[in-house]
Each structure stands twice: as structure tokens, then as C-alpha cells.
C-alpha atoms as a PDB file:
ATOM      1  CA  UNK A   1      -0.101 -41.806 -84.683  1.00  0.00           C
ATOM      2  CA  UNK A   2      -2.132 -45.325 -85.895  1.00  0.00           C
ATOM      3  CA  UNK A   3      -0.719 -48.381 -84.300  1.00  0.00           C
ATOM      4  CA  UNK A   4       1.510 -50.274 -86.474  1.00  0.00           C
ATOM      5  CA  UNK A   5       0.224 -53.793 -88.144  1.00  0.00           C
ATOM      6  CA  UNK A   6       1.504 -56.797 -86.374  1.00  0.00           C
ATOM      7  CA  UNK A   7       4.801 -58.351 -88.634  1.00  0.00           C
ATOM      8  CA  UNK A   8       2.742 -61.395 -89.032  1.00  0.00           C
ATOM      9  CA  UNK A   9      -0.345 -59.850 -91.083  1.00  0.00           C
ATOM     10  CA  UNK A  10      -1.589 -61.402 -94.142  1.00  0.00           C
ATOM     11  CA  UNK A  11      -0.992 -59.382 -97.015  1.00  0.00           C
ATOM     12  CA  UNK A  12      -0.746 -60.162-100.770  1.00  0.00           C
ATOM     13  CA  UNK A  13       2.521 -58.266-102.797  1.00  0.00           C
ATOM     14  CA  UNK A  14       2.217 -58.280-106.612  1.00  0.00           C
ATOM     15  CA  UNK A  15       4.249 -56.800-109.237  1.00  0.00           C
ATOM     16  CA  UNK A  16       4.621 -56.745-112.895  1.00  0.00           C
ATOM     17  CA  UNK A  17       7.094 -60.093-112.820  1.00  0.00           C
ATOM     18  CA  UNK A  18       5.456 -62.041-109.482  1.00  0.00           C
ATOM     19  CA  UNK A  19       2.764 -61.943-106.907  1.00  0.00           C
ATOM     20  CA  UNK A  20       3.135 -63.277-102.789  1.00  0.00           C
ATOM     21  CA  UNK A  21       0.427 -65.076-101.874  1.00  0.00           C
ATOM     22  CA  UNK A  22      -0.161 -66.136 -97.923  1.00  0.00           C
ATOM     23  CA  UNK A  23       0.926 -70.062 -98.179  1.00  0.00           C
ATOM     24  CA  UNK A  24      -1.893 -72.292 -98.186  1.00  0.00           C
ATOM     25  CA  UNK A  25      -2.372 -75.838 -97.767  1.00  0.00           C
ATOM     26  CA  UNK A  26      -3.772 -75.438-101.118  1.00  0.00           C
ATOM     27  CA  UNK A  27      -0.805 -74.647-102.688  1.00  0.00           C
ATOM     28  CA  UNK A  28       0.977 -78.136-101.697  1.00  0.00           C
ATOM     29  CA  UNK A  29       0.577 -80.087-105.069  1.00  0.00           C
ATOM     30  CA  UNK A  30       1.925 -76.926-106.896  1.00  0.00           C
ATOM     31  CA  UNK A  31       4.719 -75.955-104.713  1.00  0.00           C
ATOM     32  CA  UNK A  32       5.952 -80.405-105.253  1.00  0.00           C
ATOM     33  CA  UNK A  33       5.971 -79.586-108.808  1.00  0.00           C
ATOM     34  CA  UNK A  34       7.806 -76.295-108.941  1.00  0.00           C
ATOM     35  CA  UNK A  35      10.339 -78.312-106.329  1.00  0.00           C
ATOM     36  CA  UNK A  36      11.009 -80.971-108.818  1.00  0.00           C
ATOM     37  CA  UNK A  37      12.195 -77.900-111.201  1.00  0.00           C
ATOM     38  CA  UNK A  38      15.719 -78.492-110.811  1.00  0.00           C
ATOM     39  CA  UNK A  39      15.768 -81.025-108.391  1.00  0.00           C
ATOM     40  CA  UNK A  40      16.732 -78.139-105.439  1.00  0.00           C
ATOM     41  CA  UNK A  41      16.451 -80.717-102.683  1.00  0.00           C
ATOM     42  CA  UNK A  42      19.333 -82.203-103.637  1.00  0.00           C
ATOM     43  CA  UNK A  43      21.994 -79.613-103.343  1.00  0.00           C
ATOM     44  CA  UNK A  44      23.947 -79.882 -99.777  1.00  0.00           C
ATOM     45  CA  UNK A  45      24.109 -76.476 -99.298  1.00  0.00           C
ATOM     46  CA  UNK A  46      20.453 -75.161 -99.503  1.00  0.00           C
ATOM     47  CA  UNK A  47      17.061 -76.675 -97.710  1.00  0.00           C
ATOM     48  CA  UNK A  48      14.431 -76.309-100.142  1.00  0.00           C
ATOM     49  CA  UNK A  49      12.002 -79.116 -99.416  1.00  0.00           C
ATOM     50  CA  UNK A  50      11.026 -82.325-101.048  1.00  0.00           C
ATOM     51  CA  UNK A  51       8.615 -83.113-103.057  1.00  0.00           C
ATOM     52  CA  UNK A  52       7.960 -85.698-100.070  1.00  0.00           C
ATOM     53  CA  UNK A  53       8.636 -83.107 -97.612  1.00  0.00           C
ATOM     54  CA  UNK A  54       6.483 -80.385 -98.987  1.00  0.00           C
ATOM     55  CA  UNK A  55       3.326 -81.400 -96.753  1.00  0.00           C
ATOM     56  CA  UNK A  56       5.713 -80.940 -93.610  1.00  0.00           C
ATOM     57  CA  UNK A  57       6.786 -77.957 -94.523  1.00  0.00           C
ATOM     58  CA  UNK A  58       3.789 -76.240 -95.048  1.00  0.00           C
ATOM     59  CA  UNK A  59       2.773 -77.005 -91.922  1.00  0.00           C
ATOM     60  CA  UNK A  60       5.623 -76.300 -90.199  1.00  0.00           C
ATOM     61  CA  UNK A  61       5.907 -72.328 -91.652  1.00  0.00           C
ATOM     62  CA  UNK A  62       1.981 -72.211 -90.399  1.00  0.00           C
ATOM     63  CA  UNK A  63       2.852 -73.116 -87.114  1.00  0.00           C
ATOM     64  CA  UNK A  64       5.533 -70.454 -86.675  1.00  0.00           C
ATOM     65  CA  UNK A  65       3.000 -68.190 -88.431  1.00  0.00           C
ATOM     66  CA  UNK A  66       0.438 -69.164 -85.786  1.00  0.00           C
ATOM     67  CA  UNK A  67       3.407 -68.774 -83.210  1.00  0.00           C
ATOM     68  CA  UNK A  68       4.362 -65.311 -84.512  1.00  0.00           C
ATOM     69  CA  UNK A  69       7.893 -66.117 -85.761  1.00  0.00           C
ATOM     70  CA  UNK A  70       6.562 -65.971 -89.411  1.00  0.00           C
ATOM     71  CA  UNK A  71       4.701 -64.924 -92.056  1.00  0.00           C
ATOM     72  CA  UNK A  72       5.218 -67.610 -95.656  1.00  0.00           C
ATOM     73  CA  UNK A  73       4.212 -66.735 -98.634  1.00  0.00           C
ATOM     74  CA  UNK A  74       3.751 -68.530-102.075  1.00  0.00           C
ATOM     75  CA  UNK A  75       5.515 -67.443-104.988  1.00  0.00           C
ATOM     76  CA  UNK A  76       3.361 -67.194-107.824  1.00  0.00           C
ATOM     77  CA  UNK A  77       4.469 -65.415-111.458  1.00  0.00           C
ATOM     78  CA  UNK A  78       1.519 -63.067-112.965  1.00  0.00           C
ATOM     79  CA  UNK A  79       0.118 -66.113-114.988  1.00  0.00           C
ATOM     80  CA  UNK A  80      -0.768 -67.992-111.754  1.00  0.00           C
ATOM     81  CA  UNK A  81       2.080 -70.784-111.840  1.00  0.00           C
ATOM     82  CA  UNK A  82       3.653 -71.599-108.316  1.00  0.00           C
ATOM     83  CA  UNK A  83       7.422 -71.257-108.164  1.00  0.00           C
ATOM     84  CA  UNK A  84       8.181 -71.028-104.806  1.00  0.00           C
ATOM     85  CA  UNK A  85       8.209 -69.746-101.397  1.00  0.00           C
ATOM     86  CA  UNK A  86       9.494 -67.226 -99.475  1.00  0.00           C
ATOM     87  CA  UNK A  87       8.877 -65.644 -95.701  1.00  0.00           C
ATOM     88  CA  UNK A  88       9.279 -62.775 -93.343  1.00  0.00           C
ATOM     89  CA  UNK A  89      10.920 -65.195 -90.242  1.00  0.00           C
ATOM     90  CA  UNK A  90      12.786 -64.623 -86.943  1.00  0.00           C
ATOM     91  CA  UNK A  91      10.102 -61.631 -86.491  1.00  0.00           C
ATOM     92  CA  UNK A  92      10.886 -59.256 -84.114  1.00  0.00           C
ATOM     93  CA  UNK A  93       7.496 -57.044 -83.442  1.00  0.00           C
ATOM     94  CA  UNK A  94       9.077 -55.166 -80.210  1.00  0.00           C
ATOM     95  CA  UNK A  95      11.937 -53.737 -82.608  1.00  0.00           C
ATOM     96  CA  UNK A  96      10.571 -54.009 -85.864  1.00  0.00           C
ATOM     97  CA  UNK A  97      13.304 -56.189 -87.216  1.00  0.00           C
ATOM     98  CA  UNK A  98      12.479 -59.485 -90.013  1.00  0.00           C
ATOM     99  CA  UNK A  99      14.359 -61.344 -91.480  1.00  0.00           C
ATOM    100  CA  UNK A 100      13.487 -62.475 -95.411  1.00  0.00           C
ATOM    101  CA  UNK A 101      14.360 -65.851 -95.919  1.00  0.00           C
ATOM    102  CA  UNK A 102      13.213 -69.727 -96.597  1.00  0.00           C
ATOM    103  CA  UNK A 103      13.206 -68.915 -99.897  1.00  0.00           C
ATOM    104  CA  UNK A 104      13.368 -71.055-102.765  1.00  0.00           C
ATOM    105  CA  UNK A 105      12.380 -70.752-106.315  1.00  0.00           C
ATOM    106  CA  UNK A 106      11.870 -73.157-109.647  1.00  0.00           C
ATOM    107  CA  UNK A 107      15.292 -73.356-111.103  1.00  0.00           C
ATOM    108  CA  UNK A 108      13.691 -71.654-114.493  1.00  0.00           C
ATOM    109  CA  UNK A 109      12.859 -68.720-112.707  1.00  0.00           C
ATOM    110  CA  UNK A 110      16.490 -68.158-111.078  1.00  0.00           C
ATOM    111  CA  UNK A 111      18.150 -65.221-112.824  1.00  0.00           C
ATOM    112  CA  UNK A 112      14.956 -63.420-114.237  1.00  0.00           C
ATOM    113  CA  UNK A 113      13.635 -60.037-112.675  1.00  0.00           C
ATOM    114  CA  UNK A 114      10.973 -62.702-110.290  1.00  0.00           C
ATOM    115  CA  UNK A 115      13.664 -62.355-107.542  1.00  0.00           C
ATOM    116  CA  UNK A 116      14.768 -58.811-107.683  1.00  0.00           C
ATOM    117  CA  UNK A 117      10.947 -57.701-107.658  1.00  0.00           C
ATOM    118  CA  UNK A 118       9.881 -60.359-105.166  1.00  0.00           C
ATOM    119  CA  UNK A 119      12.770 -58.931-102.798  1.00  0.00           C
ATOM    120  CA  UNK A 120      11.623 -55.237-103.949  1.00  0.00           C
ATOM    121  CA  UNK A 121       8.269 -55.568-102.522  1.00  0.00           C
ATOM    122  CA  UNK A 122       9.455 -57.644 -99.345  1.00  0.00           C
ATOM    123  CA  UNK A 123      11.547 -54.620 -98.674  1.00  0.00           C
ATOM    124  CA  UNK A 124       8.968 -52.062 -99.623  1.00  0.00           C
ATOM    125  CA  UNK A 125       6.460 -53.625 -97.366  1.00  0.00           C
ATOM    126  CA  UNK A 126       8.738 -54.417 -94.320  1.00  0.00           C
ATOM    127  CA  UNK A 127       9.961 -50.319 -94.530  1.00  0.00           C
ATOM    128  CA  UNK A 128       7.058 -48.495 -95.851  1.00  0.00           C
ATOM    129  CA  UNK A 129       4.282 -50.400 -94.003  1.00  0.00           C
ATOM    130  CA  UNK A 130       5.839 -52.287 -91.342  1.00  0.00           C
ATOM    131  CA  UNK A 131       8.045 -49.230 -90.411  1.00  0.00           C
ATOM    132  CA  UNK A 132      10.997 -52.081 -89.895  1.00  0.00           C
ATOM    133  CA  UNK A 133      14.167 -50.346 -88.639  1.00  0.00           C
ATOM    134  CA  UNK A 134      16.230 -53.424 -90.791  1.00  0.00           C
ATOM    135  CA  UNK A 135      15.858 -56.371 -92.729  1.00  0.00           C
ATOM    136  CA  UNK A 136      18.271 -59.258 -92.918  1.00  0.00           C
ATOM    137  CA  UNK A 137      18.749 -61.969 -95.347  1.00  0.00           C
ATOM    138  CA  UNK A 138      20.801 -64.992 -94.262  1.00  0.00           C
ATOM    139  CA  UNK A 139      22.878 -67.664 -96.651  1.00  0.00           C
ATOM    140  CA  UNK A 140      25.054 -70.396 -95.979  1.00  0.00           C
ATOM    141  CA  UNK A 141      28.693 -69.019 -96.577  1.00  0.00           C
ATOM    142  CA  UNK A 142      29.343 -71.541 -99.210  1.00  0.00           C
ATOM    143  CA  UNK A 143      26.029 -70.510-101.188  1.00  0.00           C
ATOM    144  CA  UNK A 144      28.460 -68.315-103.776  1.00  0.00           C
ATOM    145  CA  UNK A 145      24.637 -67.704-106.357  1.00  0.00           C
ATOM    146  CA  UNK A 146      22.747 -66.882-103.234  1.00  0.00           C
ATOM    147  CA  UNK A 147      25.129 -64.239-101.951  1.00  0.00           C
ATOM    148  CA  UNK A 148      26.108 -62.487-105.114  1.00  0.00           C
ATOM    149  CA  UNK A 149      22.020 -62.625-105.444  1.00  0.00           C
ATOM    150  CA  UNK A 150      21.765 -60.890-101.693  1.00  0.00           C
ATOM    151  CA  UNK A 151      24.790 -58.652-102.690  1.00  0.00           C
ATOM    152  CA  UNK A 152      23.394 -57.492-105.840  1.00  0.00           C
ATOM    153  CA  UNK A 153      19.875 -56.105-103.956  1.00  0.00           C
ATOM    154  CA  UNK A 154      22.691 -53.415-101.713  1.00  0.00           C
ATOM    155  CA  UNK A 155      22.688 -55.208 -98.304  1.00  0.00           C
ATOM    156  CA  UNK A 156      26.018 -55.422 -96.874  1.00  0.00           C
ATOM    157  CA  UNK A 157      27.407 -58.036 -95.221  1.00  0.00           C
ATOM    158  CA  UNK A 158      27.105 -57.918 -90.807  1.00  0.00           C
ATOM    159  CA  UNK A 159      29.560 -60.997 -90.657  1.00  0.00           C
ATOM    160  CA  UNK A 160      30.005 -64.534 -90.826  1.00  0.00           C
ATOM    161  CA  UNK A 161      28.170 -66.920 -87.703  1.00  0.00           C
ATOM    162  CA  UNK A 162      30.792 -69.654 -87.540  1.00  0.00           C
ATOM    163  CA  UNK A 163      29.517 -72.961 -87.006  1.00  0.00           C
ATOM    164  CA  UNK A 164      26.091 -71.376 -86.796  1.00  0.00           C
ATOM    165  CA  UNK A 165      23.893 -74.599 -87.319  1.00  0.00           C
ATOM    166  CA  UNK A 166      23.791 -78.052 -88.449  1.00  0.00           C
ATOM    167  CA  UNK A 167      21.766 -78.478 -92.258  1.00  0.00           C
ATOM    168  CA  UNK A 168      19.985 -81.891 -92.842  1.00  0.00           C
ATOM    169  CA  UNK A 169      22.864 -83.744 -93.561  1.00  0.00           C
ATOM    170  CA  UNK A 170      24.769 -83.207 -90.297  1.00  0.00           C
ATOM    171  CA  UNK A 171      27.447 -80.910 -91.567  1.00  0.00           C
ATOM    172  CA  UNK A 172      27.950 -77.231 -89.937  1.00  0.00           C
ATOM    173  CA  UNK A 173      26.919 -74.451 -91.523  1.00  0.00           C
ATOM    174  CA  UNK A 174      28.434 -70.673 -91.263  1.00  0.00           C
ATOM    175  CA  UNK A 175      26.057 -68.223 -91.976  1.00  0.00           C
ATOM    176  CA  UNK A 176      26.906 -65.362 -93.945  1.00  0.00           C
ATOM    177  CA  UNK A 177      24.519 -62.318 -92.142  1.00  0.00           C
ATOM    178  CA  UNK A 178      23.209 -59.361 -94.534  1.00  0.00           C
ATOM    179  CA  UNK A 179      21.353 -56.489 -93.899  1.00  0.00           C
ATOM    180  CA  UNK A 180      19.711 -53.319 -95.056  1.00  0.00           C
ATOM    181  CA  UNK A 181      18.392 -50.734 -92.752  1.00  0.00           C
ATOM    182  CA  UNK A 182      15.874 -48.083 -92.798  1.00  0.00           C
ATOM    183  CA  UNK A 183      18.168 -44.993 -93.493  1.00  0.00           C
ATOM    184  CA  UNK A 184      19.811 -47.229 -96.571  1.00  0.00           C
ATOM    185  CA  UNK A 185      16.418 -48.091 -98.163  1.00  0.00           C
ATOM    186  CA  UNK A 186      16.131 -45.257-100.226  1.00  0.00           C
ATOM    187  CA  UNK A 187      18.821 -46.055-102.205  1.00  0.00           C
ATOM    188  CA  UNK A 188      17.952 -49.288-102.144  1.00  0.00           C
ATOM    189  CA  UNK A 189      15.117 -48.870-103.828  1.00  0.00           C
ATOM    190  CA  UNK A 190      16.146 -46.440-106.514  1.00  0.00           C
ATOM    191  CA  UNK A 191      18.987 -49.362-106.887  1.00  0.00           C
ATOM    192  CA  UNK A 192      16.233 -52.066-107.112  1.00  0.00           C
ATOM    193  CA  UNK A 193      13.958 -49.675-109.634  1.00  0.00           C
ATOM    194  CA  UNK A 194      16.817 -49.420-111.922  1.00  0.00           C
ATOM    195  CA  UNK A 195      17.733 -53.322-112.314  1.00  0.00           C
ATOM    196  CA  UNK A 196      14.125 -53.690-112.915  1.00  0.00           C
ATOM    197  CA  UNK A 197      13.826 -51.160-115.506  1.00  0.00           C
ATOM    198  CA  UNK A 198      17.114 -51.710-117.546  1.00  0.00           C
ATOM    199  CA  UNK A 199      16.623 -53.541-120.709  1.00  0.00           C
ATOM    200  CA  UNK A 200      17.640 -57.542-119.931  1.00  0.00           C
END
């Protein structure tokens, strides 16, 4: 049997409706403007970064790339326009585990098919490649769009982590933990394949 890839290795995902792209410090000008799409800094209950805040950032998922934690990606749609970002973190290479999360897209791509695909080939990459035992994907318990959103995909909900940490403002934040495993991917993905396919 071939040793398995490291969690962390840089790998491009596209689909019909959005391609992954390894961040880049390239990508900083783009990702500001696709922040400023909705103004997603400014709701209390998510951390998307500022346009101010991008540069730090960027740097800051490349150092936890570099550290292993991490792998970022940019969001791009099949046209080339940036419209967001999105990661593999709290990487676990002894058990296979990731987490997808830091994700945040252009408010006029929420509620197309960009996030159902994007997660599709997250998962398909992390189970089929990676040979991941389970993914995760963490909200804020408050985040009511972003858990229907996690809900929707077929990952059930591990719990709540109760005054889990603090977000920018100060405030504490449960955590409402999701997951989907290896043996549950299967029908997953036929669940995934369908939303994609149906006529929107």
C-alpha cells in the first residue's frame, strides 16, 4: 500500500460551479473586493475578514499552512472571479481527521450550487484521497444560515461546545460541532450529486 499524501498538500478542486485554488498572496486585492460584497465583516456572529484585515489574514492561514494546521484555499467561480476562501484546518495527519472551515463567500454567491459543490469536492478529496476517517464543520450556535447550510450537506450534529471561544468583539461563542464520517460518505455524496443535479 502507497503512503498517504500529507493533509496539507497543495491541490487545486474544480467543478462545473467553482474551482479551489491554494491561497496566494496574489489573491489579496481580489479576496478585499469579494469581502466588501455584502459587507460580511460586519456581522457579530461570523469572522470573515476586512477589507483592512485581508493582508493579515492571508498571512496568518500561510503560517498555519507552513505549521501544518492548514491548508487555505481561494474560492474562485469557473470565470476566474474571487469569492472567497475556505480551508482544511485543525489537521490531524496521525488520524486522518480535518476540519473544513474559515470559510466565507461574496454575499451574491450565498445560496447558489458554489457552496454545495465547493463542500462536494472538500469532502471528495478529504475521503477519496486523503482516506480521512471524518470531517467536521464548525458554526457559531447562533449562525441559524450557516447551520441549515452544514445541515443540508448530511452531517449531523456531535454537540454544542459551550462557551467555546471568545469572537473579535469579546462575546463567547458556543460552537455548534458537525460531522460526517467515512462509512456515511457514500450517501453523502449521492445526497450532494442530487442537489447539484436537480433543476434550481
Amino acid at each position: 500500500m502507497s503512503a498517504l499524501p500529507p493533509l496539507t498538500t497543495l491541490v487545486t478542486l474544480a467543478g462545473e460551479h467553482v474551482r479551489l485554488v491554494p491561497l496566494s498572496r496574489e489573491h489579496a486585492a481580489a479576496l478585499c473586493d469579494a469581502t466588501r460584497d455584502g459587507e460580511l465583516w460586519k456581522l457579530w456572529y461570523t469572522s470573515v475578514p476586512s477589507p483592512e484585515g485581508m493582508t493579515a489574514e492571508i498571512e496568518r492561514r500561510l503560517d498555519l499552512h507552513a505549521r501544518g494546521s492548514m491548508l487555505p484555499f481561494t474560492v474562485f467561480t469557473p470565470a476566474g472571479r474571487v469569492v472567497g476562501m475556505t480551508t482544511y484546518m485543525n489537521i490531524d495527519n496521525t488520524h486522518r481527521r480535518v476540519e473544513i472551515g474559515s470559510t466565507w463567500y461574496a454575499k451574491s454567491m450565498q445560496r447558489t450550487p458554489l457552496n454545495t459543490e465547493a463542500k462536494r469536492l472538500l469532502l471528495a478529496h478529504a475521503f477519496d484521497a486523503l482516506d480521512c476517517i471524518a470531517v467536521e464543520l464548525r458554526t457559531h450556535r447562533l449562525n441559524t444560515q450557516s447551520r441549515r447550510a452544514i445541515e443540508r450537506l448530511g452531517a449531523q450534529l456531535d454537540g454544542i461546545l459551550r462557551a467555546h471561544q471568545r469572537t473579535a468583539d469579546g462575546s463567547l461563542r458556543d460552537t455548534a460541532v458537525y460531522s460526517i464520517t467515512a462509512a456515511e460518505w457514500p450517501t453523502v455524496r449521492k445526497h450532494l450529486d442530487w442537489q447539484l443535479a436537480r433543476p434550481r
